[in-house]
PDB file of N, CA and C in Angstrom:
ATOM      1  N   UNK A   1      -4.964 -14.589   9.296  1.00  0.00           N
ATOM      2  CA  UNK A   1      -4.106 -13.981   8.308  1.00  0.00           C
ATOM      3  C   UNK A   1      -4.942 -13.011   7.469  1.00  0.00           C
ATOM      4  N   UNK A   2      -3.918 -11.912   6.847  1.00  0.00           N
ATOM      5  CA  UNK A   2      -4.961 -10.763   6.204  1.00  0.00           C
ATOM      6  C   UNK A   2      -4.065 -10.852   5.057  1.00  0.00           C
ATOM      7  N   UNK A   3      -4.699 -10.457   3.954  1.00  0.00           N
ATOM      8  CA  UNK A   3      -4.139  -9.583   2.240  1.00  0.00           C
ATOM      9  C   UNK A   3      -3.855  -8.615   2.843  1.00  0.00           C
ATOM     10  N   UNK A   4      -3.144  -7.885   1.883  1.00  0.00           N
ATOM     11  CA  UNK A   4      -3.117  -6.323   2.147  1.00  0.00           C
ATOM     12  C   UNK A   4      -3.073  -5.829   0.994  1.00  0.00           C
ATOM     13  N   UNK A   5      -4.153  -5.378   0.015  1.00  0.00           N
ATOM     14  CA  UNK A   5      -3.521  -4.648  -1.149  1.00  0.00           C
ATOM     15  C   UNK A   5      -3.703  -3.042  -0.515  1.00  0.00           C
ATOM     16  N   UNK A   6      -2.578  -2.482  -2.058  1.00  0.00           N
ATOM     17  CA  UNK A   6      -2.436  -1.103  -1.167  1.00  0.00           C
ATOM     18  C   UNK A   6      -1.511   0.000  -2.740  1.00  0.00           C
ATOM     19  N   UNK A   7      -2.160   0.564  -3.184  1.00  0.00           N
ATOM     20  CA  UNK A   7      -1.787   1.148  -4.465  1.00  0.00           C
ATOM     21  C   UNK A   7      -0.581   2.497  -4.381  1.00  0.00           C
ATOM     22  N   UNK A   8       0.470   2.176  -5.002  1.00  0.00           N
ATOM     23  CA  UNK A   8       1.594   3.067  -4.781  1.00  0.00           C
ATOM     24  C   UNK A   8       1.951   4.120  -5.925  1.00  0.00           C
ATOM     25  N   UNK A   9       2.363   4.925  -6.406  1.00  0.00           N
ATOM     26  CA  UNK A   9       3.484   5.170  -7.135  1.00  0.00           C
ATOM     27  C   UNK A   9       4.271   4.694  -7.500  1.00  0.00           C
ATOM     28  N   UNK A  10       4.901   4.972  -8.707  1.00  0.00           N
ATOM     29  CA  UNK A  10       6.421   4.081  -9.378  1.00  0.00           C
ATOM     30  C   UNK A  10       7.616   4.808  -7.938  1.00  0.00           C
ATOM     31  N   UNK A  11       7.827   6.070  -7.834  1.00  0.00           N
ATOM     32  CA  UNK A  11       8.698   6.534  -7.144  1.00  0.00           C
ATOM     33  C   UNK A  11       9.042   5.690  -5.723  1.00  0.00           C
ATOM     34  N   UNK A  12       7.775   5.446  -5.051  1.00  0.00           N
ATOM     35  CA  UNK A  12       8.240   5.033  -3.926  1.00  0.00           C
ATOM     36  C   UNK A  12       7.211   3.515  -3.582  1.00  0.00           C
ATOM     37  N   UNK A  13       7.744   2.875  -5.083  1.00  0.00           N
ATOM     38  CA  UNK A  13       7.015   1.566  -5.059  1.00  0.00           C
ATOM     39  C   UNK A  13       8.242   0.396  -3.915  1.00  0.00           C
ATOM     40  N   UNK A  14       9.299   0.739  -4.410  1.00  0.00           N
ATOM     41  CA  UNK A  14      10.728  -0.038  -3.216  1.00  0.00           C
ATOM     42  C   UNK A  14      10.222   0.183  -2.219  1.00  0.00           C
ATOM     43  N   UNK A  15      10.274   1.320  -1.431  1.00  0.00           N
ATOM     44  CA  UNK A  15      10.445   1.985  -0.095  1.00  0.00           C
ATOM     45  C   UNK A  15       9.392   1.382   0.536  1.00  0.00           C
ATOM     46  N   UNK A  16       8.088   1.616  -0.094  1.00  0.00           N
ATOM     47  CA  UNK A  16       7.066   1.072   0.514  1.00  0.00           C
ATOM     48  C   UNK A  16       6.844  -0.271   0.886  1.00  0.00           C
ATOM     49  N   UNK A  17       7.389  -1.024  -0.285  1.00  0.00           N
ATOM     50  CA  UNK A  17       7.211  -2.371   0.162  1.00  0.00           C
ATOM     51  C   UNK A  17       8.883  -2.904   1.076  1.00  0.00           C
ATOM     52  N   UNK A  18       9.268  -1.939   1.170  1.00  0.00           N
ATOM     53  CA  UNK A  18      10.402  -2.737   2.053  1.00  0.00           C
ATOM     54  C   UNK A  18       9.898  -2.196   3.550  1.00  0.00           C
ATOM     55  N   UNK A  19       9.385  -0.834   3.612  1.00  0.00           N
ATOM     56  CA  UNK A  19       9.226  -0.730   5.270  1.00  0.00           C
ATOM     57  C   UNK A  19       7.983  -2.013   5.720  1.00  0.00           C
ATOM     58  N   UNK A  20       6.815  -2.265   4.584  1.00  0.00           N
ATOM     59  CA  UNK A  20       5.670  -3.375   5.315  1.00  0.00           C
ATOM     60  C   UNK A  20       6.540  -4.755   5.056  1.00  0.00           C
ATOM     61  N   UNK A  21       7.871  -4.973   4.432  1.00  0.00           N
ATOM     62  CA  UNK A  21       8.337  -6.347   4.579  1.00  0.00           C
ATOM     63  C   UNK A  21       8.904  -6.069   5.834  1.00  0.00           C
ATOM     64  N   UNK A  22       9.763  -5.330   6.631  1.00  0.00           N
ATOM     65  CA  UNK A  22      10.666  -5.072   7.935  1.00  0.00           C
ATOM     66  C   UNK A  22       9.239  -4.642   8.765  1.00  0.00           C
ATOM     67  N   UNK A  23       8.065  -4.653   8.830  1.00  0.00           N
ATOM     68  CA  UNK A  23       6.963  -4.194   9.882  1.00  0.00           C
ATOM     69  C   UNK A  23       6.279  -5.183   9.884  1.00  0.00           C
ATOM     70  N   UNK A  24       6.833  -6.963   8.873  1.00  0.00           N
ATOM     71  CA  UNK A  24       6.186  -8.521   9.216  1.00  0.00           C
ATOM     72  C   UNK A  24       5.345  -8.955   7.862  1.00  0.00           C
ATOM     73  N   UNK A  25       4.997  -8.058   7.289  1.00  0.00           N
ATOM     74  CA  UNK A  25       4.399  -8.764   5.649  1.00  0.00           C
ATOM     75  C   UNK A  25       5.232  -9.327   4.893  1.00  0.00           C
ATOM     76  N   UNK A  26       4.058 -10.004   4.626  1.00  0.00           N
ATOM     77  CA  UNK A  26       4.953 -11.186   2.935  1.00  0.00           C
ATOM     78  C   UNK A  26       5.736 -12.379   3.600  1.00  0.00           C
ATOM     79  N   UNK A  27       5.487 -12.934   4.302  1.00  0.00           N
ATOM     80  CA  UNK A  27       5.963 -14.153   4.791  1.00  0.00           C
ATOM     81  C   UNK A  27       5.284 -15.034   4.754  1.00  0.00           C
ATOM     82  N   UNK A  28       5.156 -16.391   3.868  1.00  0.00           N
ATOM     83  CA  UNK A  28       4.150 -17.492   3.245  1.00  0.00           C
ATOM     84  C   UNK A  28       5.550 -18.573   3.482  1.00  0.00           C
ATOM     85  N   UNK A  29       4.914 -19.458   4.472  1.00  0.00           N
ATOM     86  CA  UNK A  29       5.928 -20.299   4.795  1.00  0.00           C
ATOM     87  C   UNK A  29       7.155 -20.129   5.259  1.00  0.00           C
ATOM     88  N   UNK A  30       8.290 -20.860   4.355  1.00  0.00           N
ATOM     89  CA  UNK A  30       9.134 -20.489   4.369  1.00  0.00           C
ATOM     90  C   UNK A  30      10.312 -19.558   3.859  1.00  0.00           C
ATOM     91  N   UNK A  31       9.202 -18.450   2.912  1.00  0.00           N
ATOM     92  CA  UNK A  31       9.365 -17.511   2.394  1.00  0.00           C
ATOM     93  C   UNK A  31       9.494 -16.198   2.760  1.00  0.00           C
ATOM     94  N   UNK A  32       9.910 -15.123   2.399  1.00  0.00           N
ATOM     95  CA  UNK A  32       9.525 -13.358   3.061  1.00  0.00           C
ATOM     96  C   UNK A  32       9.686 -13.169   1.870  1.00  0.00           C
ATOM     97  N   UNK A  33       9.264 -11.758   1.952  1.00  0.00           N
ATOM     98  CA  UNK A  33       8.785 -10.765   0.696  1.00  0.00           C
ATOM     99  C   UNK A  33       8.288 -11.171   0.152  1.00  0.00           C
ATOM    100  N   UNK A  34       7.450 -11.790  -0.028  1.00  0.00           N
ATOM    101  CA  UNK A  34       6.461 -12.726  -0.931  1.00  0.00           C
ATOM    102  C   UNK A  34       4.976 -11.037  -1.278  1.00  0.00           C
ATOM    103  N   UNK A  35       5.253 -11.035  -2.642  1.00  0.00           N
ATOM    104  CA  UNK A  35       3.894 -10.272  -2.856  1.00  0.00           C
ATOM    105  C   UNK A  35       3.819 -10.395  -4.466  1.00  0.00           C
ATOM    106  N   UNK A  36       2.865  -9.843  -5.054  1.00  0.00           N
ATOM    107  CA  UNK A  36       2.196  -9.697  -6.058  1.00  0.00           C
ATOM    108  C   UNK A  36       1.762  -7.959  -6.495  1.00  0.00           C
ATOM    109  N   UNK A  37       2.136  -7.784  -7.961  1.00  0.00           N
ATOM    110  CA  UNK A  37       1.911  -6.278  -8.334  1.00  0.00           C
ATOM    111  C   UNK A  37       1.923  -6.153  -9.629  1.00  0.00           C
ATOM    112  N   UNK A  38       1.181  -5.292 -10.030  1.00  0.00           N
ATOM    113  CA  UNK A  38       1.082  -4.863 -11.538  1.00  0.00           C
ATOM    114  C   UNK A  38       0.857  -3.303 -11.560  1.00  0.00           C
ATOM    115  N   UNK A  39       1.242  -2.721 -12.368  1.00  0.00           N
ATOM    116  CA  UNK A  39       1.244  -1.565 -12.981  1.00  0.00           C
ATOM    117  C   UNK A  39      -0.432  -1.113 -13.554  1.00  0.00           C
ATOM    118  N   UNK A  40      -0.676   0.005 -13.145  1.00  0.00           N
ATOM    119  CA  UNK A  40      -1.948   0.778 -13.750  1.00  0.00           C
ATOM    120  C   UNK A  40      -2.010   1.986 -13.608  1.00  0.00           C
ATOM    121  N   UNK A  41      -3.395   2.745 -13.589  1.00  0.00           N
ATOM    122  CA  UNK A  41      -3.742   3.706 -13.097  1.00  0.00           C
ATOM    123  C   UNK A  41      -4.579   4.330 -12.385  1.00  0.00           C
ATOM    124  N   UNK A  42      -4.199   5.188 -11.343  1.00  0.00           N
ATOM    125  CA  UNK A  42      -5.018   5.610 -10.771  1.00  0.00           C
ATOM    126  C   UNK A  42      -5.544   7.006 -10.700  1.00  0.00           C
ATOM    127  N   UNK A  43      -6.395   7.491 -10.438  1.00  0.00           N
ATOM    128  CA  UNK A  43      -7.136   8.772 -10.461  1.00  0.00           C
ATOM    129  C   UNK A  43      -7.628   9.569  -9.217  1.00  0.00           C
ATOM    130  N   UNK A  44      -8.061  10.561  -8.973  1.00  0.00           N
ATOM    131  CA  UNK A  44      -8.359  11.180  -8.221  1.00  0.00           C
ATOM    132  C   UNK A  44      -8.305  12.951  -8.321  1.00  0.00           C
ATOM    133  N   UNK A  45      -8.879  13.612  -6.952  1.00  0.00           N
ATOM    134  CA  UNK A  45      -9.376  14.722  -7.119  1.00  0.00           C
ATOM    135  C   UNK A  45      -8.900  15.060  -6.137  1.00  0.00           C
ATOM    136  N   UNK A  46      -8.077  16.457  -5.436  1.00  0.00           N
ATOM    137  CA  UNK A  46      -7.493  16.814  -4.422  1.00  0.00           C
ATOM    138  C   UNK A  46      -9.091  17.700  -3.954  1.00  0.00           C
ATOM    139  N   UNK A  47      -9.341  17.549  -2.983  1.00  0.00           N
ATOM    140  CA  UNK A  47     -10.493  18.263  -2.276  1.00  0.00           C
ATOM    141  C   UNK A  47     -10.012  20.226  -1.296  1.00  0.00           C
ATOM    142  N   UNK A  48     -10.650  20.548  -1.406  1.00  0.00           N
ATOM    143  CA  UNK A  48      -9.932  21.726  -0.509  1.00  0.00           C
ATOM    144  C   UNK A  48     -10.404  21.101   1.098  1.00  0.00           C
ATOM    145  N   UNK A  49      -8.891  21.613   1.294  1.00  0.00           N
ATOM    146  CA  UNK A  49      -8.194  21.569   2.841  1.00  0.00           C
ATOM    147  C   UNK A  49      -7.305  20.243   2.390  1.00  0.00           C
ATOM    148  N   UNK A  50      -6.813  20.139   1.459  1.00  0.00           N
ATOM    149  CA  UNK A  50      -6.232  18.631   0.670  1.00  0.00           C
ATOM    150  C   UNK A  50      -4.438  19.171   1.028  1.00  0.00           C
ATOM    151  N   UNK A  51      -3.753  18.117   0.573  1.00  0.00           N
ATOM    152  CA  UNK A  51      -2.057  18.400   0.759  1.00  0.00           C
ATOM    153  C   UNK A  51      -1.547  17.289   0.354  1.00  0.00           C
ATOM    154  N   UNK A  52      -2.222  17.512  -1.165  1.00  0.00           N
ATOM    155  CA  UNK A  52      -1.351  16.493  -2.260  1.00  0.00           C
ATOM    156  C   UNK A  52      -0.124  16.288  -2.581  1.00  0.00           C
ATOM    157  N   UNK A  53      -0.052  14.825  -2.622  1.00  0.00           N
ATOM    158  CA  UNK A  53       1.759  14.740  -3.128  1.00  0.00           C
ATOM    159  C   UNK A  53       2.214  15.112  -4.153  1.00  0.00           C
ATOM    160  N   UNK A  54       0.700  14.230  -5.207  1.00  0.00           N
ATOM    161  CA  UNK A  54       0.839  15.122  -6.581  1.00  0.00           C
ATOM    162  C   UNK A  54      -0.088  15.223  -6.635  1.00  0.00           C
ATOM    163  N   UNK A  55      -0.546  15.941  -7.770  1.00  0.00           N
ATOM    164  CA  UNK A  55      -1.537  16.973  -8.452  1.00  0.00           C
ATOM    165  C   UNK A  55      -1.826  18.474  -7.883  1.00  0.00           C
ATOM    166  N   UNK A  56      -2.899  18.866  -8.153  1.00  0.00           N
ATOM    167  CA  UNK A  56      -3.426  20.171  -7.306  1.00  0.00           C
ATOM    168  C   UNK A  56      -4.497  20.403  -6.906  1.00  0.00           C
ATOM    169  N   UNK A  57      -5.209  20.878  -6.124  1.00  0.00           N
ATOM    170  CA  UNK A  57      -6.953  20.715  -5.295  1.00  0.00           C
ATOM    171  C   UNK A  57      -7.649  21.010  -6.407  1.00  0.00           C
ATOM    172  N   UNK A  58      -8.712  20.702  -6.691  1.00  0.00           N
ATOM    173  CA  UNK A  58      -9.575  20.595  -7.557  1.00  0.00           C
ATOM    174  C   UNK A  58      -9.074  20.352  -9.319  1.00  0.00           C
ATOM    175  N   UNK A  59      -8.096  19.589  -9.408  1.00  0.00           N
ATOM    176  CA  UNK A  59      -8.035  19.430 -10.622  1.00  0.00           C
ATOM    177  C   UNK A  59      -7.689  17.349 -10.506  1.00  0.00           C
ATOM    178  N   UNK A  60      -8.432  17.349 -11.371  1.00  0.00           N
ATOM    179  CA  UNK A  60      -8.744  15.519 -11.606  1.00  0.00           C
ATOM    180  C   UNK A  60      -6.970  15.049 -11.625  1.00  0.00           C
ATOM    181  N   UNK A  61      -6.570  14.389 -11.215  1.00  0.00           N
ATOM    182  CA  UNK A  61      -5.313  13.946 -11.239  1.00  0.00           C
ATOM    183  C   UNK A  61      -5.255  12.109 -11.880  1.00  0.00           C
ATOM    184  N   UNK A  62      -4.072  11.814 -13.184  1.00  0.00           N
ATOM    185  CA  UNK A  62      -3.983  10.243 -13.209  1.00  0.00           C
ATOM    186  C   UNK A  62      -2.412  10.202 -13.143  1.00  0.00           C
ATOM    187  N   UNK A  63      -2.289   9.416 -12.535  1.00  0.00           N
ATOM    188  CA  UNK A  63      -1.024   9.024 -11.961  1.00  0.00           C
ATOM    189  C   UNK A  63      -0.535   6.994 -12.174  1.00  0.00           C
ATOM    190  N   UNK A  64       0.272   7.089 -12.578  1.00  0.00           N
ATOM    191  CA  UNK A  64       1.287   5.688 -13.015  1.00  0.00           C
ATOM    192  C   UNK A  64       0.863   5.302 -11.458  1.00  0.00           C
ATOM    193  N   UNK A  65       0.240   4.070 -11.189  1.00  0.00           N
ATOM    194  CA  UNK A  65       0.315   3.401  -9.554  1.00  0.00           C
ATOM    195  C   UNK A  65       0.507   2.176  -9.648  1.00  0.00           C
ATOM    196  N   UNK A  66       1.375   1.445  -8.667  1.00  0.00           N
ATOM    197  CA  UNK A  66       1.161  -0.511  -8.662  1.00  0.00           C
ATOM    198  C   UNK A  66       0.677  -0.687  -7.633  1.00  0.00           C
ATOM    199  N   UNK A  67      -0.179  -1.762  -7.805  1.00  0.00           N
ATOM    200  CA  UNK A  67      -0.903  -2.350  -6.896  1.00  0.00           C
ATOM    201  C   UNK A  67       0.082  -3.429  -6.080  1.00  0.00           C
ATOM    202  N   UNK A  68      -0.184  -3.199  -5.119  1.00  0.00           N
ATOM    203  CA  UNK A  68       0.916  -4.654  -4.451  1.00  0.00           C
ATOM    204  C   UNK A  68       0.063  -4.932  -3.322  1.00  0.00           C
ATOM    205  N   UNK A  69       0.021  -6.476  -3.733  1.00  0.00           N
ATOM    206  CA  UNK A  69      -0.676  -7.313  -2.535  1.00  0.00           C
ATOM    207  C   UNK A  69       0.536  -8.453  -1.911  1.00  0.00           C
ATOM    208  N   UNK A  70       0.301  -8.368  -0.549  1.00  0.00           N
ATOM    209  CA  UNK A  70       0.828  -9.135   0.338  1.00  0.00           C
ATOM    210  C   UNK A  70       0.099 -10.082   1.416  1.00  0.00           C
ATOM    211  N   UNK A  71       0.316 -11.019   1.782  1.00  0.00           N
ATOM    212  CA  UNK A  71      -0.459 -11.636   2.914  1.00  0.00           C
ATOM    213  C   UNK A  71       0.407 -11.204   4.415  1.00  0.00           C
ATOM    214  N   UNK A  72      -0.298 -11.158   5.657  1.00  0.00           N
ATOM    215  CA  UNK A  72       0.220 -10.224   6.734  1.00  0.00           C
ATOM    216  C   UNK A  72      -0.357 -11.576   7.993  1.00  0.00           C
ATOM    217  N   UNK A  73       0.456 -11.650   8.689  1.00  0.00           N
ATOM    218  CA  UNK A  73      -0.169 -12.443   9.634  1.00  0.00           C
ATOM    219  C   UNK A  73      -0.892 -11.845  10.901  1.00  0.00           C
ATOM    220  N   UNK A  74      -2.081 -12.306  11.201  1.00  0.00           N
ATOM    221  CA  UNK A  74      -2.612 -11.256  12.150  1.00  0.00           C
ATOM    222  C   UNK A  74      -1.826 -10.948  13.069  1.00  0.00           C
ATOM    223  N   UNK A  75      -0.943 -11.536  13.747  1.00  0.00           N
ATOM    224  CA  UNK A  75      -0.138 -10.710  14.710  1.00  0.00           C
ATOM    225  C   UNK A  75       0.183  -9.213  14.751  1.00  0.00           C
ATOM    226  N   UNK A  76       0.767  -9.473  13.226  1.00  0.00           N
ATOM    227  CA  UNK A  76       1.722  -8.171  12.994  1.00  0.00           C
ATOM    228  C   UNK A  76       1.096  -7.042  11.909  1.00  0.00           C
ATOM    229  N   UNK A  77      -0.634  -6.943  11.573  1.00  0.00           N
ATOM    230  CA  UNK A  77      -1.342  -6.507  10.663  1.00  0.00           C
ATOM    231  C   UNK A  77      -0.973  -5.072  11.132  1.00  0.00           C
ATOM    232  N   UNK A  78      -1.547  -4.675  12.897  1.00  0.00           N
ATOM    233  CA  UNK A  78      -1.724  -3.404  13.305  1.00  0.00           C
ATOM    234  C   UNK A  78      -0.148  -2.656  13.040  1.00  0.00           C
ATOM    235  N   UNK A  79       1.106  -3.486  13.216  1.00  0.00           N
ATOM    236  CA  UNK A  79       2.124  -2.543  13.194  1.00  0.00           C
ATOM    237  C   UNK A  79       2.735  -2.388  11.586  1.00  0.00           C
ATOM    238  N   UNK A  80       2.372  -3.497  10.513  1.00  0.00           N
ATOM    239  CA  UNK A  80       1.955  -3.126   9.231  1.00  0.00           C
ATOM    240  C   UNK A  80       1.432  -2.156   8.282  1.00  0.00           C
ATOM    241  N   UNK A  81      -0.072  -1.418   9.127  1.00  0.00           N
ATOM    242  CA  UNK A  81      -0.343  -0.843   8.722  1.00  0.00           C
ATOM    243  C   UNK A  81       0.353   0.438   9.116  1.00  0.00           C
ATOM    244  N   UNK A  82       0.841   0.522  10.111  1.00  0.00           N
ATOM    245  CA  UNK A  82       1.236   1.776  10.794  1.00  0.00           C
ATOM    246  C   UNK A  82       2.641   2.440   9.553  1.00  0.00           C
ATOM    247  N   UNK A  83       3.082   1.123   9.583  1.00  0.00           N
ATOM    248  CA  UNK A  83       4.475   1.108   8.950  1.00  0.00           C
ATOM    249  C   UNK A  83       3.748   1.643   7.420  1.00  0.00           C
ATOM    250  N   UNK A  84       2.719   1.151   6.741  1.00  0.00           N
ATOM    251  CA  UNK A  84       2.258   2.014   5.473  1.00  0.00           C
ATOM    252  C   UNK A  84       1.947   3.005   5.534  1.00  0.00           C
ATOM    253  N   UNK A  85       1.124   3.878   6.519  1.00  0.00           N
ATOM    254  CA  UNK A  85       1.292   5.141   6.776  1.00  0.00           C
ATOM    255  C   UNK A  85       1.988   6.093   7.136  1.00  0.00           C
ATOM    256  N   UNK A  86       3.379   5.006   7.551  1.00  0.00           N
ATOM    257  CA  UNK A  86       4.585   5.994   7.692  1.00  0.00           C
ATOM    258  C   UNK A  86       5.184   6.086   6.314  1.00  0.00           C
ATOM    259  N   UNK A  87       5.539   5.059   5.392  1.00  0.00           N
ATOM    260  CA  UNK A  87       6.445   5.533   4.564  1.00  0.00           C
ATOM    261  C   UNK A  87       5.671   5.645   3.498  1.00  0.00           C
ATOM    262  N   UNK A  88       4.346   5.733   2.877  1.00  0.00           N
ATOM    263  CA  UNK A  88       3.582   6.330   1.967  1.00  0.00           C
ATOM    264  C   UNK A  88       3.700   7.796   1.517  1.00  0.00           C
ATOM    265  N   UNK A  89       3.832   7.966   0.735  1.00  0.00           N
ATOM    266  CA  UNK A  89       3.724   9.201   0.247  1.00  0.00           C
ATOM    267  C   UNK A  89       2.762  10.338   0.417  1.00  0.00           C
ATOM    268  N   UNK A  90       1.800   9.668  -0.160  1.00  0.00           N
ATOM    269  CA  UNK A  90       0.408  10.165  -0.055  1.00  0.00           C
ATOM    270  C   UNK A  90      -0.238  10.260   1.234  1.00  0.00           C
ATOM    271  N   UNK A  91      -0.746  12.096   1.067  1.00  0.00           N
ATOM    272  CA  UNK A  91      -1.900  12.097   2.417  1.00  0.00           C
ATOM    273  C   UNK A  91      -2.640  11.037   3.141  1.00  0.00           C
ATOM    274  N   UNK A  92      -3.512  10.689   2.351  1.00  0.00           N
ATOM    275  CA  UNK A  92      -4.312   9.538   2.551  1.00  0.00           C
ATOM    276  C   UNK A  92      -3.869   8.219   1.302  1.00  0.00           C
ATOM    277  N   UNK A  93      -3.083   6.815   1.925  1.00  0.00           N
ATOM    278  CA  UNK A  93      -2.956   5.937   1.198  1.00  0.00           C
ATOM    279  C   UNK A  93      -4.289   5.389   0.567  1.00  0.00           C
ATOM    280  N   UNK A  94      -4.486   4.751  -0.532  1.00  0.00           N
ATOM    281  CA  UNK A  94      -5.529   3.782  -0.587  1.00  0.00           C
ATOM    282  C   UNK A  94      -4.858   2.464  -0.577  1.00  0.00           C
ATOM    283  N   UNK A  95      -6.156   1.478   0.540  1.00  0.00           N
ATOM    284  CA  UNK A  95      -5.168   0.214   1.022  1.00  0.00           C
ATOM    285  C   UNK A  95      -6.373  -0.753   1.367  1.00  0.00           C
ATOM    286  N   UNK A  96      -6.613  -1.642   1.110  1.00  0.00           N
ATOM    287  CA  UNK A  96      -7.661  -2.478   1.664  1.00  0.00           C
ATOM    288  C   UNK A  96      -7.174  -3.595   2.717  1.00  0.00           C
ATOM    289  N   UNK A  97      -7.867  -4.419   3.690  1.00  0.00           N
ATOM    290  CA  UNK A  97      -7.296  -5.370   4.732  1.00  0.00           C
ATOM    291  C   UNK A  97      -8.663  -6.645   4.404  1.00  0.00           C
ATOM    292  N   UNK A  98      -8.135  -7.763   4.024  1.00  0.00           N
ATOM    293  CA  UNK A  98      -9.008  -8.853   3.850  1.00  0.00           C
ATOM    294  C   UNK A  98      -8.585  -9.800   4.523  1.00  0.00           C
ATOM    295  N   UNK A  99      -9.710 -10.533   5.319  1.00  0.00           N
ATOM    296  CA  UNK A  99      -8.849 -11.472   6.071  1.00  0.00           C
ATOM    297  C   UNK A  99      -9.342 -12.864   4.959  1.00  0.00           C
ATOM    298  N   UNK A 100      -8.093 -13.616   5.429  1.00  0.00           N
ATOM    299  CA  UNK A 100      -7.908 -14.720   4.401  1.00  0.00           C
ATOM    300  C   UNK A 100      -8.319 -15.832   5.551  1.00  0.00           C
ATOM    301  N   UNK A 101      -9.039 -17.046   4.862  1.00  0.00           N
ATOM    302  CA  UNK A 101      -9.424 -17.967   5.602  1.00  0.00           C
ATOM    303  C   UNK A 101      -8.314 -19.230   5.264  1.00  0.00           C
ATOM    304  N   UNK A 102      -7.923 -20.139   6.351  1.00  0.00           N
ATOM    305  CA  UNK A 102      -7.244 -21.464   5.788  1.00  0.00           C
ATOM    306  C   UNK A 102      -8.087 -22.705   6.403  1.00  0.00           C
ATOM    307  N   UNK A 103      -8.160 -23.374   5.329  1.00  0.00           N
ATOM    308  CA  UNK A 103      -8.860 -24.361   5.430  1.00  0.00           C
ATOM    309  C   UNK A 103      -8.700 -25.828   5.290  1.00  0.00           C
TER     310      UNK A 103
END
């Protein structure tokens, strides 16, 4: 089994987490949609050859983001992630994959 955190936008904080719940995340038992999220911020810098969602290339960008973590069962991690790179907004998502141990 893997975490998945993976930092969104307010705009397409739903969307996102409903295409990785329908692509097998967030299922803990006898549960689905099971995740965890809080509100912050995030930052960044559009680089040239960039094709930002928001901001503009070379200017520092902070943006409203939630963090949402889910647990993913290895089966279904690879078509998970696919499914976050489809309905993400952003060029490049930021997303981490941890595998969880049970013991």
């Amino acid at each position: 089994m893997y975490k998945l955190t993976v930092f969104v936008p307010e705009a397409a904080l739903e969307p996102v987490k409903s295409a990785l719940f329908a692509a097998g995340a967030g299922t803990i038992g006898n549960y689905e949609q099971c995740c965890w999220q809080v509100q912050g911020v995030g930052q960044f810098m559009p680089l040239a050859g960039s094709d930002p969602h928001i901001g503009a290339q070379d200017k520092l960008e902070k943006v409203d983001e939630w963090r949402v973590e889910m647990v993913v069962a290895t089966a279904n991690i690879e078509q998970v992630i696919e499914a976050l790179k489809q309905a993400h907004p952003y060029e490049t998502p930021a997303y981490d994959v941890i595998e969880v141990l049970d013991f």
